[in-house]
Protein backbone atom coordinates (compact mmCIF):
# COMPACT_ATOMS: atom_id res chain seq x y z
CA UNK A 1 1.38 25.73 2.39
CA UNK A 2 4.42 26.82 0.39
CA UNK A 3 2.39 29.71 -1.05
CA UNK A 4 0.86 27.22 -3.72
CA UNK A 5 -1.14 24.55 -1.96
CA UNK A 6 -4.61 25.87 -0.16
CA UNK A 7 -6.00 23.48 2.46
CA UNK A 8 -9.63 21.84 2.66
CA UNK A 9 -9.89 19.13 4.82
CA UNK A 10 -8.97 15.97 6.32
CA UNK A 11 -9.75 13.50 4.27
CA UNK A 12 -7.59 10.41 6.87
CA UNK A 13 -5.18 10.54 9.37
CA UNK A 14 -3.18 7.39 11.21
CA UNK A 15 -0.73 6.64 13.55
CA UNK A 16 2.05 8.36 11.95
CA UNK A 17 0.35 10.57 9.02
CA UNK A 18 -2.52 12.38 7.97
CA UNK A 19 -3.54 12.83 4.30
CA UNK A 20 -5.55 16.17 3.52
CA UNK A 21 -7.25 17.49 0.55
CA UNK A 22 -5.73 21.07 -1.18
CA UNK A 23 -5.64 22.49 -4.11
CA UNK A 24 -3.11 24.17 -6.07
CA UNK A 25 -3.85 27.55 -6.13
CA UNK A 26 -2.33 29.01 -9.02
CA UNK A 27 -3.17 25.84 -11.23
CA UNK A 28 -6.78 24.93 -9.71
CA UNK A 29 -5.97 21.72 -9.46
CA UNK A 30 -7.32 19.89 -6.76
CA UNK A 31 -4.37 17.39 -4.89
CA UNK A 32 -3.87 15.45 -1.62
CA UNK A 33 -1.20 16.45 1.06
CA UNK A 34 0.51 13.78 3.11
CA UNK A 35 2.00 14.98 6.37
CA UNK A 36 3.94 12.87 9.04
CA UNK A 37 2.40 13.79 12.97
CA UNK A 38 4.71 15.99 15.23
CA UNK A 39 5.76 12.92 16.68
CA UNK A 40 6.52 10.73 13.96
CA UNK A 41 8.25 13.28 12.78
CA UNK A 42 11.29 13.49 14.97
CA UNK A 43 11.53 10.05 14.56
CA UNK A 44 15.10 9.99 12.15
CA UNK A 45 13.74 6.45 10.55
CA UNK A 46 9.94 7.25 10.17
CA UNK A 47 11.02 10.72 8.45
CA UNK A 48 13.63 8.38 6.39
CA UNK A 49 10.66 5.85 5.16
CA UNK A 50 8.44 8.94 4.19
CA UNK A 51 11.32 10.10 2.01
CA UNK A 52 11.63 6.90 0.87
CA UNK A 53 7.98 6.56 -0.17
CA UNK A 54 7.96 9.20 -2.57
CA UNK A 55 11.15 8.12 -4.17
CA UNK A 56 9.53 4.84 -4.78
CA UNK A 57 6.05 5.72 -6.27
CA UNK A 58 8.25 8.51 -8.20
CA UNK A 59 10.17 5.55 -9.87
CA UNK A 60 7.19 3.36 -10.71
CA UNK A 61 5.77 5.42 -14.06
CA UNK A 62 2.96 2.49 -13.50
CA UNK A 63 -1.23 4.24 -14.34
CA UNK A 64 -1.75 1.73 -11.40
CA UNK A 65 0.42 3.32 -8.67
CA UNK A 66 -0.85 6.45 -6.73
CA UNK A 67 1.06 9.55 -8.73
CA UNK A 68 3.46 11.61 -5.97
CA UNK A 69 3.69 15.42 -7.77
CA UNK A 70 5.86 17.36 -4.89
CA UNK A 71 7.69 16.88 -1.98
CA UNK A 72 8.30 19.59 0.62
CA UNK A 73 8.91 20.89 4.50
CA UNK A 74 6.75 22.71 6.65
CA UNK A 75 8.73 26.04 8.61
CA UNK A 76 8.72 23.26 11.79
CA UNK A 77 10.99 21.00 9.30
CA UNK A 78 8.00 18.52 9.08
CA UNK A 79 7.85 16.83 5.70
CA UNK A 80 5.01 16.22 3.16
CA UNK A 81 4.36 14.92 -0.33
CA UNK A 82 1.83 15.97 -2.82
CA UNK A 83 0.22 13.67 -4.39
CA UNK A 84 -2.62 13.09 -7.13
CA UNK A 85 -6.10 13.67 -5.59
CA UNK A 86 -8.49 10.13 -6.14
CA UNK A 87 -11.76 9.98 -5.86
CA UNK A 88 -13.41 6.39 -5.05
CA UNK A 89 -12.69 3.93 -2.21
CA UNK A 90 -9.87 1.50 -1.20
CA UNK A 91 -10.94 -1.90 -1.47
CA UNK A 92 -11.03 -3.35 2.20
CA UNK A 93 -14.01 -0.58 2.41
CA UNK A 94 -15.69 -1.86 -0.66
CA UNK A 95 -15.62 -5.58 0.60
CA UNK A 96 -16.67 -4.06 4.09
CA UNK A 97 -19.47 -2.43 2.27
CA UNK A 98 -20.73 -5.37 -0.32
CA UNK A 99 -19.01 -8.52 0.91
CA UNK A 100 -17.48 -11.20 -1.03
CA UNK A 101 -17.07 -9.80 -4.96
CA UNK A 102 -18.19 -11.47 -8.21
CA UNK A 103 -15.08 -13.39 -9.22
CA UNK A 104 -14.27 -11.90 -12.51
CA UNK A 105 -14.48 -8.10 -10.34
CA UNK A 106 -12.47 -9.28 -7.98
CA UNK A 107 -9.50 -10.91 -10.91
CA UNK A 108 -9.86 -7.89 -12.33
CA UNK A 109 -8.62 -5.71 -8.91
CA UNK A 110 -6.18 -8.30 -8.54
CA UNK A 111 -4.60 -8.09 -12.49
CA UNK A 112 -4.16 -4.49 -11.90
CA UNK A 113 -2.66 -4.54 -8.80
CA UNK A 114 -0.29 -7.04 -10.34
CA UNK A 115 0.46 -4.64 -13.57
CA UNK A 116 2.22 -1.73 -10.79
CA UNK A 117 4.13 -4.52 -8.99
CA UNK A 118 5.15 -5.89 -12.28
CA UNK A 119 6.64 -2.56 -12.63
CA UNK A 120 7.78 -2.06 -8.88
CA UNK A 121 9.36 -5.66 -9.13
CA UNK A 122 11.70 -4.97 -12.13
CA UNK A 123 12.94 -1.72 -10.45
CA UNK A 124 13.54 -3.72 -7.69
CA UNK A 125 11.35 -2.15 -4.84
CA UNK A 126 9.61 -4.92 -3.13
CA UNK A 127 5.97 -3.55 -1.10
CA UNK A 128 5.94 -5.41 1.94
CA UNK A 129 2.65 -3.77 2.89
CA UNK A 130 -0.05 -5.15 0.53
CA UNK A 131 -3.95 -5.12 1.84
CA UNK A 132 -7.52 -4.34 0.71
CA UNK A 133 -6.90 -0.90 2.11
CA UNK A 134 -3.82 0.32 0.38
CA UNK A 135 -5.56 -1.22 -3.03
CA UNK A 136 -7.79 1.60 -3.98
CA UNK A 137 -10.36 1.65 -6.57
CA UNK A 138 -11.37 5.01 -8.89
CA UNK A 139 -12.60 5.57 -11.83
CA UNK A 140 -11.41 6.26 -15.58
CA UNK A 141 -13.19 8.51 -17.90
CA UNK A 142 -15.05 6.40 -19.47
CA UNK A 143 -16.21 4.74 -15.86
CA UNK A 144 -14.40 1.44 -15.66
CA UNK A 145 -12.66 0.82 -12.56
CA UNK A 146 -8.73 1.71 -12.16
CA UNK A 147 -7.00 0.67 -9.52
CA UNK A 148 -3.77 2.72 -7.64
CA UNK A 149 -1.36 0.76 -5.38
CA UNK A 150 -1.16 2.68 -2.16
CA UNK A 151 1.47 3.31 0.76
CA UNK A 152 4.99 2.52 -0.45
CA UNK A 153 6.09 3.41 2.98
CA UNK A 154 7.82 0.36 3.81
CA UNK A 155 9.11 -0.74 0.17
CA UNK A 156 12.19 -2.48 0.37
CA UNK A 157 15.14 -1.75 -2.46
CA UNK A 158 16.41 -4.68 -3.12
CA UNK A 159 19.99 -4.73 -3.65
CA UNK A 160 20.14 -5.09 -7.42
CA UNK A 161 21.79 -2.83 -10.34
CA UNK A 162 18.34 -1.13 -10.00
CA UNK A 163 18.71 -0.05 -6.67
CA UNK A 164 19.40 3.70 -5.42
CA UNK A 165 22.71 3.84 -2.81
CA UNK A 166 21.65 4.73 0.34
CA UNK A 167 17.94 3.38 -0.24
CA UNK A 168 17.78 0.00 1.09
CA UNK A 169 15.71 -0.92 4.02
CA UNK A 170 16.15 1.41 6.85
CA UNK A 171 14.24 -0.69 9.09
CA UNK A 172 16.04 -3.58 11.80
CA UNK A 173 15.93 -7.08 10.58
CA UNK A 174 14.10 -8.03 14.30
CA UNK A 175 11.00 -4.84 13.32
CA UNK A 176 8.14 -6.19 11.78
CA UNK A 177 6.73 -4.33 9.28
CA UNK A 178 3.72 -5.20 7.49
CA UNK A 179 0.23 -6.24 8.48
CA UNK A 180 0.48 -9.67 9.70
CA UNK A 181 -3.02 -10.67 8.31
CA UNK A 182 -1.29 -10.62 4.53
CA UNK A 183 2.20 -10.83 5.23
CA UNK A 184 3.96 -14.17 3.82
CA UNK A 185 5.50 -16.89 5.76
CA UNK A 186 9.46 -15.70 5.35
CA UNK A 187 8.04 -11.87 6.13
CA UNK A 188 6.84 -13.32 9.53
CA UNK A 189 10.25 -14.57 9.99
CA UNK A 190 12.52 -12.08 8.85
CA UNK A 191 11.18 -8.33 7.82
CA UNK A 192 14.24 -7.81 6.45
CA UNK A 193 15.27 -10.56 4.25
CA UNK A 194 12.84 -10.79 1.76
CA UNK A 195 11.89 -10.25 -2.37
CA UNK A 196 9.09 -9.70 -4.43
CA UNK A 197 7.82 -13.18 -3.17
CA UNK A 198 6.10 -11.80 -0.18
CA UNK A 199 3.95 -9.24 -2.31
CA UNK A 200 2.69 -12.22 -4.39
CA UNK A 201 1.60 -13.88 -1.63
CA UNK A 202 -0.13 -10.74 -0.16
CA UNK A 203 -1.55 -10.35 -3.42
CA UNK A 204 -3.00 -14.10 -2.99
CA UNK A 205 -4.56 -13.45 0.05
CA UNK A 206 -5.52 -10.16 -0.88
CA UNK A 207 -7.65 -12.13 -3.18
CA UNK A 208 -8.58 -14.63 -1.16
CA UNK A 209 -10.22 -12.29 1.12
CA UNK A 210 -11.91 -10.25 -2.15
CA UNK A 211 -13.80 -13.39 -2.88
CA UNK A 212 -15.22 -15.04 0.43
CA UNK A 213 -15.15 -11.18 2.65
CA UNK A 214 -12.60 -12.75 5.21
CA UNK A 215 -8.92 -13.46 5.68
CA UNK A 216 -7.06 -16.43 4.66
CA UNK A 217 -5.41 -16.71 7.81
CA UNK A 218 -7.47 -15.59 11.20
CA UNK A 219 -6.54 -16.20 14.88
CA UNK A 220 -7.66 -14.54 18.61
CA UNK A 221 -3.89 -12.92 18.98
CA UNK A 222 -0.91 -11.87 16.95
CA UNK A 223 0.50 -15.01 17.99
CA UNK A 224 -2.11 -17.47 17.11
CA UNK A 225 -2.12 -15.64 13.60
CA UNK A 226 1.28 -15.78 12.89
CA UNK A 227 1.22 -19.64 13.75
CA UNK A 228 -1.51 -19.91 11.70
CA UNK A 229 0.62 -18.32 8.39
CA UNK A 230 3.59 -20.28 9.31
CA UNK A 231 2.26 -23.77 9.93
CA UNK A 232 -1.18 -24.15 8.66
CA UNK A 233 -2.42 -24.90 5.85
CA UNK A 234 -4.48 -22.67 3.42
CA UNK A 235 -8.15 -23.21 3.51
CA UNK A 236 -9.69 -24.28 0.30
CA UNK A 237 -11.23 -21.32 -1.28
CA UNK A 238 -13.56 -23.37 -3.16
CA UNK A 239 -14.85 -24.10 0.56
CA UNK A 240 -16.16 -20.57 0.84
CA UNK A 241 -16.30 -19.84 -2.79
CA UNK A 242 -17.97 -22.96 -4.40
CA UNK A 243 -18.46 -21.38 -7.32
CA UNK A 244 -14.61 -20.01 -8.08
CA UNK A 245 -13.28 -21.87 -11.39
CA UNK A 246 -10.41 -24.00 -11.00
């Protein structure tokens, strides 16, 4: 790719993207390629939100926020980023894996998490996507966990000082964007017209589910769900999680 980036394999692909493993050739350095599908691709406000990704994680200089190196175009015009290669596992796999985590392990994910949107928050790019599986966990050199915030694909720019003209939310007020299992109640309601409340509350349920190995919220359809977030109360975690402190 490019002359400079020599491909190795798949390492996940979606409904819009698929992330492969390179490395640089000249440097040796071993990175991860994200490409948008064919199709995604000639959509004009997909290709606009892929941009916008890598402008956001650019902008966040956060240890805790998945490093974006490059950006570049395929001969077909498709786009891709470059970004820094991680070994480990995101953490919907590790709950998937292990089940509920020890509660201090599980504070810990959560407190890092909430150092990158600390960060995100003052620049004023909102998330809107937080879940176990765009939280993923590697390792430092010394072995103690570090966790990246993934996927800033959806990130809204708020309009503050902060903000970059041209960047704010691309998407219609009526799309919902998000995954519905941690999105907050005024998310549900209207994509478009929220802060950096929502991620706190994905961030709360993120946790939630860390701790007992199932969503706050649950329902047999999209609909029952989003009742569920909008009218119901929270369960007690203490109900799962009898030994959680106060």
């Amino acid at each position: 790719i490019e002359g400079k980036y020599s491909i190795e394999r798949v390492l996940g692909a979606g409904g819009m993207g698929v992330v492969v493993a390179a490395v640089h050739v000249a440097l040796h350095e071993r990175v991860a390629l994200k490409f948008l599908l064919p199709e995604a691709a000639r959509n004009p406000e997909v290709v606009a939100r892929f941009a916008r990704e890598a402008r956001s994680a650019v902008r966040i200089k956060s240890e805790h926020v998945a490093r974006v190196i490059d950006v570049g175009e395929l001969e077909t015009g498709t786009p891709f980023m470059v970004m820094e290669y991680l070994h480990g596992t995101d953490l919907a796999q590790l709950v998937s894996t292990r089940g509920p985590l020890p509660v201090g392990e599980a504070v810990d994910y959560v407190l890092q998490a909430a150092d990158a949107l600390a960060e995100a928050h003052a620049l004023g790019i909102v998330h809107r996507d937080l879940k176990p599986a765009n939280l993923f966990v590697t390792r430092r050199a010394n072995g103690a966990p570090l966790v990246k915030v993934l996927d800033f694909g959806i990130s809204k720019v708020a309009l503050t000082g902060s903000s970059i003209a041209g960047d704010v939310a691309l998407s219609q007020a009526s799309a919902v964007m998000g995954s519905p299992l941690y999105m907050s109640p005024e998310q549900m309601r209207s994509a478009h017209d929220v802060d950096h409340r929502t991620d706190i509350w994905s961030l709360g349920v993120v946790l939630y589910e860390l701790l007992t190995g199932h969503a706050v919220f649950r329902g047999t359809s999209i609909t029952e769900l989003c009742a569920s977030v909008l009218q119901a109360p929270a369960p007690p975690l203490r109900a799962t999680r009898p030994d959680a402190p106060d």
